[in-house]
PDB file of N, CA and C in Angstrom:
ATOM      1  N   UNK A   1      13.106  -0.420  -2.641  1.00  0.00           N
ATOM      2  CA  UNK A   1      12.211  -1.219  -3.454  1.00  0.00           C
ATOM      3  C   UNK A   1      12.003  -2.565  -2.766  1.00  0.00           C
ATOM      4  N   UNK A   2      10.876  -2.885  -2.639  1.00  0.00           N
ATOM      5  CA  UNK A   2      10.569  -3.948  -1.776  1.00  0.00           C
ATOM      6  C   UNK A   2      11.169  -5.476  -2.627  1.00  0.00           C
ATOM      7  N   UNK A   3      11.475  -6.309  -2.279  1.00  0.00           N
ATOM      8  CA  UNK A   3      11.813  -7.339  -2.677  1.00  0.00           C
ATOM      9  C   UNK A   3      10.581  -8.410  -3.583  1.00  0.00           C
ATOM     10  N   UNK A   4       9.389  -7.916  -3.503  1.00  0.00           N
ATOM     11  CA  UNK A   4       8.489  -9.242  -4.108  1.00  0.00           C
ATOM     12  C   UNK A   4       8.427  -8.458  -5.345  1.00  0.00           C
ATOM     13  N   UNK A   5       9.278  -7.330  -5.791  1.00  0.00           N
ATOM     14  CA  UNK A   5       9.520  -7.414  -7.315  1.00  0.00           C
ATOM     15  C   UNK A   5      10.170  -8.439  -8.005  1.00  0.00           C
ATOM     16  N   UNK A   6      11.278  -8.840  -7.247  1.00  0.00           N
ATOM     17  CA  UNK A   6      12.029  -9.703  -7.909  1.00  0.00           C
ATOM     18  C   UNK A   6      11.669 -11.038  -7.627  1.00  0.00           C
ATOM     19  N   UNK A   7      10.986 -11.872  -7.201  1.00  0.00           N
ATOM     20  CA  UNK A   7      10.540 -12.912  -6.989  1.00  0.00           C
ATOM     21  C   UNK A   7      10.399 -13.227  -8.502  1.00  0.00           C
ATOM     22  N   UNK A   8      10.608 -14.953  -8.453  1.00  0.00           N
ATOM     23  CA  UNK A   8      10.776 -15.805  -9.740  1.00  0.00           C
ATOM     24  C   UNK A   8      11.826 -15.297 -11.308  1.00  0.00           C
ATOM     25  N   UNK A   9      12.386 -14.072 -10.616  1.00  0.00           N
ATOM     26  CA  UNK A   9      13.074 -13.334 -11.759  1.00  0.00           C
ATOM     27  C   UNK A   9      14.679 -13.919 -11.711  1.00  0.00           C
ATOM     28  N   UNK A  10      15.158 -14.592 -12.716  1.00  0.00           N
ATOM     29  CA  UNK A  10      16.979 -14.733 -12.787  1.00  0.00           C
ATOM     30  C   UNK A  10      17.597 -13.366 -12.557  1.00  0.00           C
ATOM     31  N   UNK A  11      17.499 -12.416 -13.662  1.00  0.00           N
ATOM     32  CA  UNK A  11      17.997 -11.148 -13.993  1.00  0.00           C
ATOM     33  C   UNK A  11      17.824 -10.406 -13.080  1.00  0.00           C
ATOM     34  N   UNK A  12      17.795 -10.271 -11.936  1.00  0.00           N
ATOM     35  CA  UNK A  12      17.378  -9.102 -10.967  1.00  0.00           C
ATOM     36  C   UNK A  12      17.353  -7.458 -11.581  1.00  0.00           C
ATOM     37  N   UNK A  13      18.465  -7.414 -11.426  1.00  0.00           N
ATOM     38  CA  UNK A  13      19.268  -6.076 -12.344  1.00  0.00           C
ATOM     39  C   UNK A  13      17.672  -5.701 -13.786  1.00  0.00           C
ATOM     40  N   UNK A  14      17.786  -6.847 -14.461  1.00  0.00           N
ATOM     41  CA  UNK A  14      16.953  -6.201 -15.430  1.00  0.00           C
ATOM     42  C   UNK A  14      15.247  -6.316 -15.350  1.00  0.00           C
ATOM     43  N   UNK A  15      15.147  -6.779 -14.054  1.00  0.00           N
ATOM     44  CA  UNK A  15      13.881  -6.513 -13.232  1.00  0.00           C
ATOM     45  C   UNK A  15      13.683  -5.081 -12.632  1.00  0.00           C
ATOM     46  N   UNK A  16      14.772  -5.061 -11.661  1.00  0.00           N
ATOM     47  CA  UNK A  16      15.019  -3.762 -11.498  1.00  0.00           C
ATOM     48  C   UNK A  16      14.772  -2.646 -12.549  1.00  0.00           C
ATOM     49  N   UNK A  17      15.247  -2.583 -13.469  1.00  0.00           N
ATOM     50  CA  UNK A  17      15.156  -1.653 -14.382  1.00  0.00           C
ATOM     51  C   UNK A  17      13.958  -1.360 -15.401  1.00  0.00           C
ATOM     52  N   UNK A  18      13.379  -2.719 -15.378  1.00  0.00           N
ATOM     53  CA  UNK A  18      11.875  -2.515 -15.521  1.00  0.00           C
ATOM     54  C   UNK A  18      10.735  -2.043 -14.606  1.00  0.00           C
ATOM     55  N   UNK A  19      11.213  -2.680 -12.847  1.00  0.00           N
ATOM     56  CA  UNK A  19      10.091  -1.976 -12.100  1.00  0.00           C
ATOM     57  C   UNK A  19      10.295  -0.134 -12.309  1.00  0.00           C
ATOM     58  N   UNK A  20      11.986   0.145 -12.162  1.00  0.00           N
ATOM     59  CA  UNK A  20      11.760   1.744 -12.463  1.00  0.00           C
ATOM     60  C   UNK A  20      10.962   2.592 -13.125  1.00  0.00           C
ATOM     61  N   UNK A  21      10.977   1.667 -14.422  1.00  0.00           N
ATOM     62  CA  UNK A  21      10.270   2.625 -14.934  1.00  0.00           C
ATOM     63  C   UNK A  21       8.985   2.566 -15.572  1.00  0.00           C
ATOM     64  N   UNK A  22       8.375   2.211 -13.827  1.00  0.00           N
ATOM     65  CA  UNK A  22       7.263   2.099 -13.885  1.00  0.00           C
ATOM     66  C   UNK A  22       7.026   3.838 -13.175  1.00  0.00           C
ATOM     67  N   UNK A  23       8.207   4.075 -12.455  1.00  0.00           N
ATOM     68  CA  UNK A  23       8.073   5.332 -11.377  1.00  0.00           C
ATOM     69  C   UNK A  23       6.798   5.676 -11.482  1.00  0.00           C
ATOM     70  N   UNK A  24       6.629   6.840 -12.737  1.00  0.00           N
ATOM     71  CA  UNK A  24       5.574   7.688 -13.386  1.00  0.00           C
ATOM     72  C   UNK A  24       4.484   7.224 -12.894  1.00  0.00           C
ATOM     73  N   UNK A  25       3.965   6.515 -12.927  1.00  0.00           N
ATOM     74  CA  UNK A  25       2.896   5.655 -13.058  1.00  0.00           C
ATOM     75  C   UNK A  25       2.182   5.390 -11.532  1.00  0.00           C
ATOM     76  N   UNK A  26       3.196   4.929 -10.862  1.00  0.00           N
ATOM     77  CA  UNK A  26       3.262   4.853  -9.660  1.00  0.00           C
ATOM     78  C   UNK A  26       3.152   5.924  -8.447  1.00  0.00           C
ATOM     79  N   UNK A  27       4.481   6.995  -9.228  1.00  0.00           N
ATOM     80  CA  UNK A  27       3.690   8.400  -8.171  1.00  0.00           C
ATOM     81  C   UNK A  27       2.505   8.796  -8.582  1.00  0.00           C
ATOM     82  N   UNK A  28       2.011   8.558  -9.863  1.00  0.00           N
ATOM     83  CA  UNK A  28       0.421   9.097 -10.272  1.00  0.00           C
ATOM     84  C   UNK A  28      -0.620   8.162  -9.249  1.00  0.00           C
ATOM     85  N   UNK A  29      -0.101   6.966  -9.226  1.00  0.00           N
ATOM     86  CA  UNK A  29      -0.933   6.697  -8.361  1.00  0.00           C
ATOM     87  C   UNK A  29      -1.341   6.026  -7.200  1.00  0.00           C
ATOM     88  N   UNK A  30       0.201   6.583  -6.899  1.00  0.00           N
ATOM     89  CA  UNK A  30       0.360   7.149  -4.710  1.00  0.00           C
ATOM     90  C   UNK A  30      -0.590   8.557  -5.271  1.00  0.00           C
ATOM     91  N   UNK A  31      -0.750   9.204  -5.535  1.00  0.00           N
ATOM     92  CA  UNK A  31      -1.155  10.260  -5.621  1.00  0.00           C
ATOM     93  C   UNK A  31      -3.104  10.174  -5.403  1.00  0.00           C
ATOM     94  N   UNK A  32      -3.235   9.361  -6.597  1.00  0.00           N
ATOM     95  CA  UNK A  32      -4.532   8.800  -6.631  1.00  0.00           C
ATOM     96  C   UNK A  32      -5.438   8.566  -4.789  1.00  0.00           C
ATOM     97  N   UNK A  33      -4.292   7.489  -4.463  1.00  0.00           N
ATOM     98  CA  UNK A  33      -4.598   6.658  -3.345  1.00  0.00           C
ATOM     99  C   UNK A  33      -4.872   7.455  -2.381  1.00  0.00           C
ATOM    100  N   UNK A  34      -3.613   7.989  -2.113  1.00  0.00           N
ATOM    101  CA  UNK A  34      -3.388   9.232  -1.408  1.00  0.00           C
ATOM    102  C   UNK A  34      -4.959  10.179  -0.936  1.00  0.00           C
ATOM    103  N   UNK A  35      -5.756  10.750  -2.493  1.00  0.00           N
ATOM    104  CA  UNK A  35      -6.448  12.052  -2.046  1.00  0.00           C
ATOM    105  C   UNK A  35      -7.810  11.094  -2.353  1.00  0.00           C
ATOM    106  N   UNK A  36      -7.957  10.279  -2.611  1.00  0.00           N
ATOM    107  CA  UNK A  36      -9.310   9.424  -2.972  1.00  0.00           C
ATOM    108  C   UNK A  36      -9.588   8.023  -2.031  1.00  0.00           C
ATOM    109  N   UNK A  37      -8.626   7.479  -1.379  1.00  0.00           N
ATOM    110  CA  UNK A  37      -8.552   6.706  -0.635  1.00  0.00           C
ATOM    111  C   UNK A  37      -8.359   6.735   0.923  1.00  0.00           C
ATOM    112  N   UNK A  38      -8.642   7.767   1.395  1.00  0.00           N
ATOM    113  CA  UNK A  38      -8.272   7.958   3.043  1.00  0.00           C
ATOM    114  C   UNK A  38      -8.282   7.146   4.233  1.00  0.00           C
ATOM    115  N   UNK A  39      -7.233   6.956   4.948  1.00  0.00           N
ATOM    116  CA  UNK A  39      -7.014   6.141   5.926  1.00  0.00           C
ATOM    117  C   UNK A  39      -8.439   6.383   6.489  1.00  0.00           C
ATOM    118  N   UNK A  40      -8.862   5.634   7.149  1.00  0.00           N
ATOM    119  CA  UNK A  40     -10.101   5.769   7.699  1.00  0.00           C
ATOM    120  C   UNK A  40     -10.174   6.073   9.386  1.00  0.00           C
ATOM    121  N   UNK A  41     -10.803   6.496  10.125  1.00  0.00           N
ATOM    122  CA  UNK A  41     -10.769   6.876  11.306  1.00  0.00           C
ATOM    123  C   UNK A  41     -11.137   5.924  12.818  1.00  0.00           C
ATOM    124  N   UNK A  42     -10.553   5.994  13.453  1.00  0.00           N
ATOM    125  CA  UNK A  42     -10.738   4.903  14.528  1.00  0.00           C
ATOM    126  C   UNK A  42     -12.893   4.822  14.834  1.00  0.00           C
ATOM    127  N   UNK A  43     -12.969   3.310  14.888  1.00  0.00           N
ATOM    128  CA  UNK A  43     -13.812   3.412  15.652  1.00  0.00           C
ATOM    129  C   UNK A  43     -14.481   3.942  17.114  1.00  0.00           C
ATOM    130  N   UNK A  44     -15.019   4.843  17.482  1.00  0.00           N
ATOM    131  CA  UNK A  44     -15.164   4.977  18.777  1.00  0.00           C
ATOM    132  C   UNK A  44     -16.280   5.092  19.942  1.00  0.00           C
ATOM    133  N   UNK A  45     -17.406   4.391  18.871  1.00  0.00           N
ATOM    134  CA  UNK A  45     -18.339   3.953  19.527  1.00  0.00           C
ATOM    135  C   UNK A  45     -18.594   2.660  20.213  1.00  0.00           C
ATOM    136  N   UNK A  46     -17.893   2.696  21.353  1.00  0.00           N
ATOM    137  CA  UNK A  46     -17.640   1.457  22.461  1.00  0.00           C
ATOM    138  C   UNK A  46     -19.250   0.921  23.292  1.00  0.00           C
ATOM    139  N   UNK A  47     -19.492   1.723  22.726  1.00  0.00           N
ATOM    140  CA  UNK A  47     -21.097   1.378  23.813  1.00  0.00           C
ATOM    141  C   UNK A  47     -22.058   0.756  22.587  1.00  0.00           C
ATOM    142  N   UNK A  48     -21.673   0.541  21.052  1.00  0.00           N
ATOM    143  CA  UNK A  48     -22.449   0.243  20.286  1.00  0.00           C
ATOM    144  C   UNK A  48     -22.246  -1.562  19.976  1.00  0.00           C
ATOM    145  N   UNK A  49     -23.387  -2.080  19.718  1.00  0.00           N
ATOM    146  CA  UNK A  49     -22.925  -3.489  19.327  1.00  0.00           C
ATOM    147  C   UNK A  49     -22.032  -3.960  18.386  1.00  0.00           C
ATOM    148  N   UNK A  50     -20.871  -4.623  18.407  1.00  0.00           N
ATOM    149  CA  UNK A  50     -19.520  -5.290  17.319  1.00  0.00           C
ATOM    150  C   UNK A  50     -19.113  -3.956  16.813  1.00  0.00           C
ATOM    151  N   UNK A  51     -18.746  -3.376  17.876  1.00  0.00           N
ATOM    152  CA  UNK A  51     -17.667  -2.040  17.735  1.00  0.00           C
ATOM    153  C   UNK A  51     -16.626  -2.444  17.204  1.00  0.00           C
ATOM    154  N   UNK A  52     -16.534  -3.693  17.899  1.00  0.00           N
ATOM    155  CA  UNK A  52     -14.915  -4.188  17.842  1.00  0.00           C
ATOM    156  C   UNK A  52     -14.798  -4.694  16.407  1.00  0.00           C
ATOM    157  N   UNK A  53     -15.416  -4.733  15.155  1.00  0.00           N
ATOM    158  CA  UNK A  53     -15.827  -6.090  14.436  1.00  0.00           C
ATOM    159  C   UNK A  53     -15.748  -4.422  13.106  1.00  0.00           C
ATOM    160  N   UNK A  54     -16.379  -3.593  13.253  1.00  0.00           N
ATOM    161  CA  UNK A  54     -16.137  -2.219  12.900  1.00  0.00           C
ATOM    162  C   UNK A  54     -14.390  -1.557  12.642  1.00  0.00           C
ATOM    163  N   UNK A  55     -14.089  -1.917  13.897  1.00  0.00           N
ATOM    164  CA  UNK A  55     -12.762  -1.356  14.593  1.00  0.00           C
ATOM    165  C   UNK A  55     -11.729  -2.544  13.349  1.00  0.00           C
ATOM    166  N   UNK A  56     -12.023  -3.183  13.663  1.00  0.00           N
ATOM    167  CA  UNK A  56     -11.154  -4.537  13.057  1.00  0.00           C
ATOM    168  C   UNK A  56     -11.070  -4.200  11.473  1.00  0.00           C
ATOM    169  N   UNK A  57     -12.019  -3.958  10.709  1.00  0.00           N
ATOM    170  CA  UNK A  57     -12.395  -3.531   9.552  1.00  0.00           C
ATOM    171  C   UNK A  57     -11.703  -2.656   8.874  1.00  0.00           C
ATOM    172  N   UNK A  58     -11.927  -1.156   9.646  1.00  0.00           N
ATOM    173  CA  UNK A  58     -11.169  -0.036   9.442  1.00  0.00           C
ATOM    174  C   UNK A  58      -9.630  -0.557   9.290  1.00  0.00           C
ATOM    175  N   UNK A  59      -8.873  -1.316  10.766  1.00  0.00           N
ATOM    176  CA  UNK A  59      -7.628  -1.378  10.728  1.00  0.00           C
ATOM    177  C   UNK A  59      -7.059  -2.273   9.371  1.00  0.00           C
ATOM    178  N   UNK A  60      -7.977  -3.335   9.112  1.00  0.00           N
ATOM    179  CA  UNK A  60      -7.055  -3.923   8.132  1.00  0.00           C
ATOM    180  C   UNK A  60      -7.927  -3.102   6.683  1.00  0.00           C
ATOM    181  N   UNK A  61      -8.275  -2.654   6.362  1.00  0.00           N
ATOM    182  CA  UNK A  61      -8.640  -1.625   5.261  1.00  0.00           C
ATOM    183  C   UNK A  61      -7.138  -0.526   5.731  1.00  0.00           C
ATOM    184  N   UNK A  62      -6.912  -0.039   6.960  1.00  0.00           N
ATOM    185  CA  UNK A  62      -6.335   1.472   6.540  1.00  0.00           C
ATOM    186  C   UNK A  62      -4.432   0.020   6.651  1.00  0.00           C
ATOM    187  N   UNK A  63      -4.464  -1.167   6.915  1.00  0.00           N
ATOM    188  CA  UNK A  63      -3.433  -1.913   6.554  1.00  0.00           C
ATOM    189  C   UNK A  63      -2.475  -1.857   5.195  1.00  0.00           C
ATOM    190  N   UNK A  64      -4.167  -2.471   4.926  1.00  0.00           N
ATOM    191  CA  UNK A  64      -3.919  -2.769   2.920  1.00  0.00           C
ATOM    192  C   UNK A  64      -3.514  -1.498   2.154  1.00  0.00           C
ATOM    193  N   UNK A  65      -3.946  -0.193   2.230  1.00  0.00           N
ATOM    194  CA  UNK A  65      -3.919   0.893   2.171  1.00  0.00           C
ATOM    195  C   UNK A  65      -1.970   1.062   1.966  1.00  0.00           C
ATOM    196  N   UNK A  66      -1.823   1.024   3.575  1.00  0.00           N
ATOM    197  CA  UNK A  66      -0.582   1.244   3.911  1.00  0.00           C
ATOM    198  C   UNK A  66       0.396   0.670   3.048  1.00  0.00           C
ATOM    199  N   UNK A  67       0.148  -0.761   2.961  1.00  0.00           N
ATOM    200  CA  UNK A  67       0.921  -1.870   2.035  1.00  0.00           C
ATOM    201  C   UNK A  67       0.982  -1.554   0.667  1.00  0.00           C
ATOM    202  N   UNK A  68       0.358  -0.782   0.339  1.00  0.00           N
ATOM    203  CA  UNK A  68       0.173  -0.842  -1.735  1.00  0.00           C
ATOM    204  C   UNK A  68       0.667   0.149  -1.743  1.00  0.00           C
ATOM    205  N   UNK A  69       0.650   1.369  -0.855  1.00  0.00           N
ATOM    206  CA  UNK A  69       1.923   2.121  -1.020  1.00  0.00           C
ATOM    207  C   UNK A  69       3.210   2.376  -0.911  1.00  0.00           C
ATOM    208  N   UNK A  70       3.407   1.199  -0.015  1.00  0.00           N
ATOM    209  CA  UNK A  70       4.644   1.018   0.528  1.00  0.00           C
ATOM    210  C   UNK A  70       5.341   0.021  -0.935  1.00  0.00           C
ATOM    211  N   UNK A  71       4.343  -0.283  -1.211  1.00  0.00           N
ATOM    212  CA  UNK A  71       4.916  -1.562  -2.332  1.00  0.00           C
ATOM    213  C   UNK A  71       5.021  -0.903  -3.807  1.00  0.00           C
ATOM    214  N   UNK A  72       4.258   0.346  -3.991  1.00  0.00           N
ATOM    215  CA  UNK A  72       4.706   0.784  -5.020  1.00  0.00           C
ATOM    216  C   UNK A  72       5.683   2.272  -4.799  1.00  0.00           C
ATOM    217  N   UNK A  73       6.209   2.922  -3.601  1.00  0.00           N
ATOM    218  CA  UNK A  73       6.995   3.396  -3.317  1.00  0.00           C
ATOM    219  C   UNK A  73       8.541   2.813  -3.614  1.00  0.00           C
ATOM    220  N   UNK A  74       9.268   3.420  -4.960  1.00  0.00           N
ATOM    221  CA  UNK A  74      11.056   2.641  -4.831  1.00  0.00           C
ATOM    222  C   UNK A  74      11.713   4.003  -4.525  1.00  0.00           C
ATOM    223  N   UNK A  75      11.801   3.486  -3.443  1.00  0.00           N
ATOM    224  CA  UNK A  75      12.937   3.919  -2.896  1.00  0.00           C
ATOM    225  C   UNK A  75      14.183   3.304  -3.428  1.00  0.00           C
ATOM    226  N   UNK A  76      15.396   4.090  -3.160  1.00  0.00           N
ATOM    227  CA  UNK A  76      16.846   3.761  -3.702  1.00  0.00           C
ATOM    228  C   UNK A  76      17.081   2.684  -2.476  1.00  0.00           C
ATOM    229  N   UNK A  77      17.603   1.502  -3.375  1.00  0.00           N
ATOM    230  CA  UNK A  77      17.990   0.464  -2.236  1.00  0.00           C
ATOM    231  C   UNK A  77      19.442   0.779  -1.603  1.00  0.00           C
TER     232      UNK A  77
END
């Protein structure tokens, strides 16, 4: 479980036990993200104008992507 759950919280422990049980909720929607949200595919038209500007786009889109699952993924600490 990533740590910016507990940010500004005294109780950790009973933070903890509230992000849990969020689980449900959460694999529903890694799940969501997952089949409706697809990493997106490299740019690879190099001969086209602001390929790179394209390219850049995709990566921090398939970033953010990465991050909101990682952040609602708990894993056992």
């Amino acid at each position: 479980m990533k740590q910016v759950w507990f940010r500004g919280y005294e109780d950790k422990e009973a933070r903890k036990k509230e992000v849990r049980s969020f689980t449900t909720a959460f694999e529903e929607l890694r799940e969501v993200l997952e089949k409706n949200y697809l990493k997106k595919e490299s740019v690879r038209d190099y001969g086209e104008p602001n390929w790179e500007l394209r390219q850049i786009a995709v990566n921090e889109y398939n970033q953010s992507l990465k991050d909101i699952i990682e952040l609602i993924t708990l894993t056992k600490d």
